[in-house]
C-alpha atoms as a PDB file:
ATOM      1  CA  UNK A   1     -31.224   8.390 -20.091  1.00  0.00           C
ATOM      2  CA  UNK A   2     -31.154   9.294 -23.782  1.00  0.00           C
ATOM      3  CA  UNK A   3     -30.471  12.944 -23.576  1.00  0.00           C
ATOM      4  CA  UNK A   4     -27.808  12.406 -21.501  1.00  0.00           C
ATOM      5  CA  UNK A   5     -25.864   9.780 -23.028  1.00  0.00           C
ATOM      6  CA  UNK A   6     -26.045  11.761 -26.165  1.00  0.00           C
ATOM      7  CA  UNK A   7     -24.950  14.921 -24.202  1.00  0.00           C
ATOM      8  CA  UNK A   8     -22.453  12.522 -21.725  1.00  0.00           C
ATOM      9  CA  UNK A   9     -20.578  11.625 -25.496  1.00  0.00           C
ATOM     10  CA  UNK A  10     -17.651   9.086 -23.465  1.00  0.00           C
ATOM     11  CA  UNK A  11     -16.625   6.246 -23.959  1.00  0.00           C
ATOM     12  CA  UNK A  12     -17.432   2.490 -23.225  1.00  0.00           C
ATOM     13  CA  UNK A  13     -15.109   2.349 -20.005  1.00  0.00           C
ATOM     14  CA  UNK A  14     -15.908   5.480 -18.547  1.00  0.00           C
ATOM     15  CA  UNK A  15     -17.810   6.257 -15.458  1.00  0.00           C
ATOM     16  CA  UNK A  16     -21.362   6.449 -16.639  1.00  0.00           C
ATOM     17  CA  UNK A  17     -21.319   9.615 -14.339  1.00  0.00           C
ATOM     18  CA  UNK A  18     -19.098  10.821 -13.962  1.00  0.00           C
ATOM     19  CA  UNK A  19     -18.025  14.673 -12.359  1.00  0.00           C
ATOM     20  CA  UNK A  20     -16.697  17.420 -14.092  1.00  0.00           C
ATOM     21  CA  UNK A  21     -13.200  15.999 -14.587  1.00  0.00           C
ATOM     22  CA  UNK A  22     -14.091  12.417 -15.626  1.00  0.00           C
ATOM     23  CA  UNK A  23     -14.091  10.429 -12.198  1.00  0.00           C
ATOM     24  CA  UNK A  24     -16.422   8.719 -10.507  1.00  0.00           C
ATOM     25  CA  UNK A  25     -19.500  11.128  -9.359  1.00  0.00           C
ATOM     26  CA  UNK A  26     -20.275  10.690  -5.198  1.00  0.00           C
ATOM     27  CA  UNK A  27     -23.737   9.111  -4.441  1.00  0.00           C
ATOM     28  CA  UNK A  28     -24.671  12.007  -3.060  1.00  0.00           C
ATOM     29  CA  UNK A  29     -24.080  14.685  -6.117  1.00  0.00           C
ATOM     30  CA  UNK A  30     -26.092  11.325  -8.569  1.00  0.00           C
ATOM     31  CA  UNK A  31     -28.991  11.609  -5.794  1.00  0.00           C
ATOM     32  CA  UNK A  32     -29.305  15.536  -5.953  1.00  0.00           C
ATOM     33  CA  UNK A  33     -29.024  15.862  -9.559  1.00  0.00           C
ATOM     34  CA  UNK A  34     -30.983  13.103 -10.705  1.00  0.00           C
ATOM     35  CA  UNK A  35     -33.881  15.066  -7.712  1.00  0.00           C
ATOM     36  CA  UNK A  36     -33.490  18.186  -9.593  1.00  0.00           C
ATOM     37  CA  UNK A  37     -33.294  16.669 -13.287  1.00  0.00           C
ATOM     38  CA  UNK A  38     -36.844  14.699 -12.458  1.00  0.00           C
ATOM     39  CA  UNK A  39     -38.385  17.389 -10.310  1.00  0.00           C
ATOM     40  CA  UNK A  40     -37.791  20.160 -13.242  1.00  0.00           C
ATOM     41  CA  UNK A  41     -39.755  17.471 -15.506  1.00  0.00           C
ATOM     42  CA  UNK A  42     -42.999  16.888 -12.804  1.00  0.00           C
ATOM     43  CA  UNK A  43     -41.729  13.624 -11.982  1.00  0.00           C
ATOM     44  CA  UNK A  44     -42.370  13.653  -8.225  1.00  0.00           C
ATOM     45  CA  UNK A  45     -40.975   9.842  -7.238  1.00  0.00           C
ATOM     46  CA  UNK A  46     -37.464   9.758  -7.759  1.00  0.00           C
ATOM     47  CA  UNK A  47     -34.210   7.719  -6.207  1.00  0.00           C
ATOM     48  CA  UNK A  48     -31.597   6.028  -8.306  1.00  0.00           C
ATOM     49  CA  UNK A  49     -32.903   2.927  -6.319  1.00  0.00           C
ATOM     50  CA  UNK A  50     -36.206   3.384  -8.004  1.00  0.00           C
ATOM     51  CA  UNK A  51     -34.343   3.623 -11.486  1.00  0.00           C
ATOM     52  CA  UNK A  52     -32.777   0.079 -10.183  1.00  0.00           C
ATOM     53  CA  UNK A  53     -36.515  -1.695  -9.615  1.00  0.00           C
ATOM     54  CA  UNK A  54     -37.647  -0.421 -12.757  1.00  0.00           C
ATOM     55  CA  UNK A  55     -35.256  -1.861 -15.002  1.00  0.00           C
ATOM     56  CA  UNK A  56     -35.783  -4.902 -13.851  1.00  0.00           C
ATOM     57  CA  UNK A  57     -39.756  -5.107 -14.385  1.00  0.00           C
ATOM     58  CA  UNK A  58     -39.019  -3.609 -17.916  1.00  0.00           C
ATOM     59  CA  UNK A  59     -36.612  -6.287 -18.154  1.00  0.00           C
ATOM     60  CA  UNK A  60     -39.004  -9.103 -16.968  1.00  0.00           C
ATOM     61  CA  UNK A  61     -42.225  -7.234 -19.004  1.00  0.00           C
ATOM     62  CA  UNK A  62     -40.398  -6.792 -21.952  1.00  0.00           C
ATOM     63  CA  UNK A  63     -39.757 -10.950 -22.086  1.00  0.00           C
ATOM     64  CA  UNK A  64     -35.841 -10.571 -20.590  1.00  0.00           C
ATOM     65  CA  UNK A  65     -34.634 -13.613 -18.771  1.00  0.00           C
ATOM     66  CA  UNK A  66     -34.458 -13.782 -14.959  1.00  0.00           C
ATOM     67  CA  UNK A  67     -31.598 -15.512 -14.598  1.00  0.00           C
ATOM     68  CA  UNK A  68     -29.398 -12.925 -16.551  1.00  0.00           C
ATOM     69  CA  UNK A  69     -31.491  -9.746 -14.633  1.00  0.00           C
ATOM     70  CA  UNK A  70     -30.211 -11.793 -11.613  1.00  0.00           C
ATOM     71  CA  UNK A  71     -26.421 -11.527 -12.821  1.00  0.00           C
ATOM     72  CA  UNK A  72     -27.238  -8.026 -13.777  1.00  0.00           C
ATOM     73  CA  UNK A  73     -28.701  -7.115 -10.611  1.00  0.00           C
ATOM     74  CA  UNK A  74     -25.652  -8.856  -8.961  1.00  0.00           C
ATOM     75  CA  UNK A  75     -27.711 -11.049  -6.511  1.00  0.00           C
ATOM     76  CA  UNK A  76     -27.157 -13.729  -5.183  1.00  0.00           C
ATOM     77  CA  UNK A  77     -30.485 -15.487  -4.929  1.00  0.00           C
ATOM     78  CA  UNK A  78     -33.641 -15.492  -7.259  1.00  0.00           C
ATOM     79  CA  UNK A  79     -35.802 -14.582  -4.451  1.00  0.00           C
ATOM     80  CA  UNK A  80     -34.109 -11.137  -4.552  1.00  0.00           C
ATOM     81  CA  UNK A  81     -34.829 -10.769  -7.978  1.00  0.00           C
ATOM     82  CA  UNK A  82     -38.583 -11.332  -7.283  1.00  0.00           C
ATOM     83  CA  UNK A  83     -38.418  -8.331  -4.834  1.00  0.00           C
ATOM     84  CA  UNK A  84     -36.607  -5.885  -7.129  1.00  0.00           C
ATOM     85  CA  UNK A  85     -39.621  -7.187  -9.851  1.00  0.00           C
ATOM     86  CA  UNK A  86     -42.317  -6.299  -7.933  1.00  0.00           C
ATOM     87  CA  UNK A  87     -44.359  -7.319 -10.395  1.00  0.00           C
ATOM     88  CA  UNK A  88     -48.482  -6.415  -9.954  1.00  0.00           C
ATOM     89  CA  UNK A  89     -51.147  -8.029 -11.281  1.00  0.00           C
ATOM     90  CA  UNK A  90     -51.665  -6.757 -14.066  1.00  0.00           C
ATOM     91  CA  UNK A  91     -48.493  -7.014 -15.351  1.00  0.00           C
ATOM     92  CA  UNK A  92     -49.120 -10.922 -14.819  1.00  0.00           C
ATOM     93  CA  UNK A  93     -51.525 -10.969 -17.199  1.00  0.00           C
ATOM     94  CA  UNK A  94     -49.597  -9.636 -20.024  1.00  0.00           C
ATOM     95  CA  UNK A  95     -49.073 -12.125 -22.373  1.00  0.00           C
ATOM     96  CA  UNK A  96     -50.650 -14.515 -20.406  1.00  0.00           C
ATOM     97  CA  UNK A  97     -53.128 -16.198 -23.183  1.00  0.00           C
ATOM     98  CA  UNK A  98     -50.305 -15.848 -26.094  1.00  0.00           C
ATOM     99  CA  UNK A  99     -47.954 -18.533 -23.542  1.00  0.00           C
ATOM    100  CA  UNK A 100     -50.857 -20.662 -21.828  1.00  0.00           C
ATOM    101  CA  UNK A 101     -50.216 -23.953 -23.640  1.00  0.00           C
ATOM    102  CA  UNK A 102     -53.875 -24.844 -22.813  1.00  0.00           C
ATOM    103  CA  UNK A 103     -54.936 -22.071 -25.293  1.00  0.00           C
ATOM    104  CA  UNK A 104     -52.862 -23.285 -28.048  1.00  0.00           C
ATOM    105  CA  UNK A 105     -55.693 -26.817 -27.666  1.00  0.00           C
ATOM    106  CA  UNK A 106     -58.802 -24.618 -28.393  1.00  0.00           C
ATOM    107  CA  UNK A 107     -59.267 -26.011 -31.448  1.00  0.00           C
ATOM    108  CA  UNK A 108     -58.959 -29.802 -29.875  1.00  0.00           C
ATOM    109  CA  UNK A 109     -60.795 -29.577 -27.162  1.00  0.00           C
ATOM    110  CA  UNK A 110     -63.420 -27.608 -29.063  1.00  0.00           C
ATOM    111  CA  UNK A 111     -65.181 -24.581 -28.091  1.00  0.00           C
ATOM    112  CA  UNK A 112     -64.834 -24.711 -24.269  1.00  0.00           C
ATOM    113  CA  UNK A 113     -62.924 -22.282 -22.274  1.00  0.00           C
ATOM    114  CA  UNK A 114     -59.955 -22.509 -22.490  1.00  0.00           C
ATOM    115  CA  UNK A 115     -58.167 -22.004 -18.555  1.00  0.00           C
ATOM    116  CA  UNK A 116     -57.765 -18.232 -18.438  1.00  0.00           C
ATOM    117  CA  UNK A 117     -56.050 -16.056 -15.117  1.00  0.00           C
ATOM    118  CA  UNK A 118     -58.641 -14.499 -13.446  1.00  0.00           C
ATOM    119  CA  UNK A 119     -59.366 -11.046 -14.386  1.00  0.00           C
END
């Protein structure tokens, strides 16, 4: 998305593609060009709907709100916004000790474990 903003060069309130004469690109020519784009790099999965889903679990991973992905997204229900997360396991665990307010008591309730997600 870098290299082609810097090669795109417009402005804030154009069409972020857009075709050759500055409107609005069809689905269809974003979809084949973003195939070939991808493809020519050995990235195999590709759809602009799989661009969509992965903003949003960078958005949750990298500690962005859910309410304002939800606005983003456009949806109308939180529930939605879980689906387009499709968060794994993993990805749960991230962070999980540094926000567990149980591990923050370590030091009062001595030396036990502190409650941990299963790994």
């Amino acid at each position: 998305m870098k290299e082609y903003l810097q090669i795109r060069k417009g402005k804030l309130d154009d069409y972020l593609f857009c075709n050759q004469y500055g409107g609005q690109m069809q689905k269809d020519s974003i979809t084949t060009m973003l195939y070939r784009y991808n493809h020519a790099r050995g990235v195999r999965k590709t759809s602009i709907h799989l661009f969509r889903h992965t903003f949003a679990k960078n958005w949750i991973l990298n500690k962005g709100d859910a309410f304002r992905l939800k606005a983003i997204l456009g949806h109308s229900t939180m529930a939605m916004v879980n689906v387009y997360v499709g968060m794994w396991g993993k990805d749960l665990h991230k962070d999980f000790d540094d926000f567990n307010p149980l591990e923050k008591m370590r030091g009062v309730i001595g030396e036990r474990e502190a409650i941990r997600m299963g790994r």
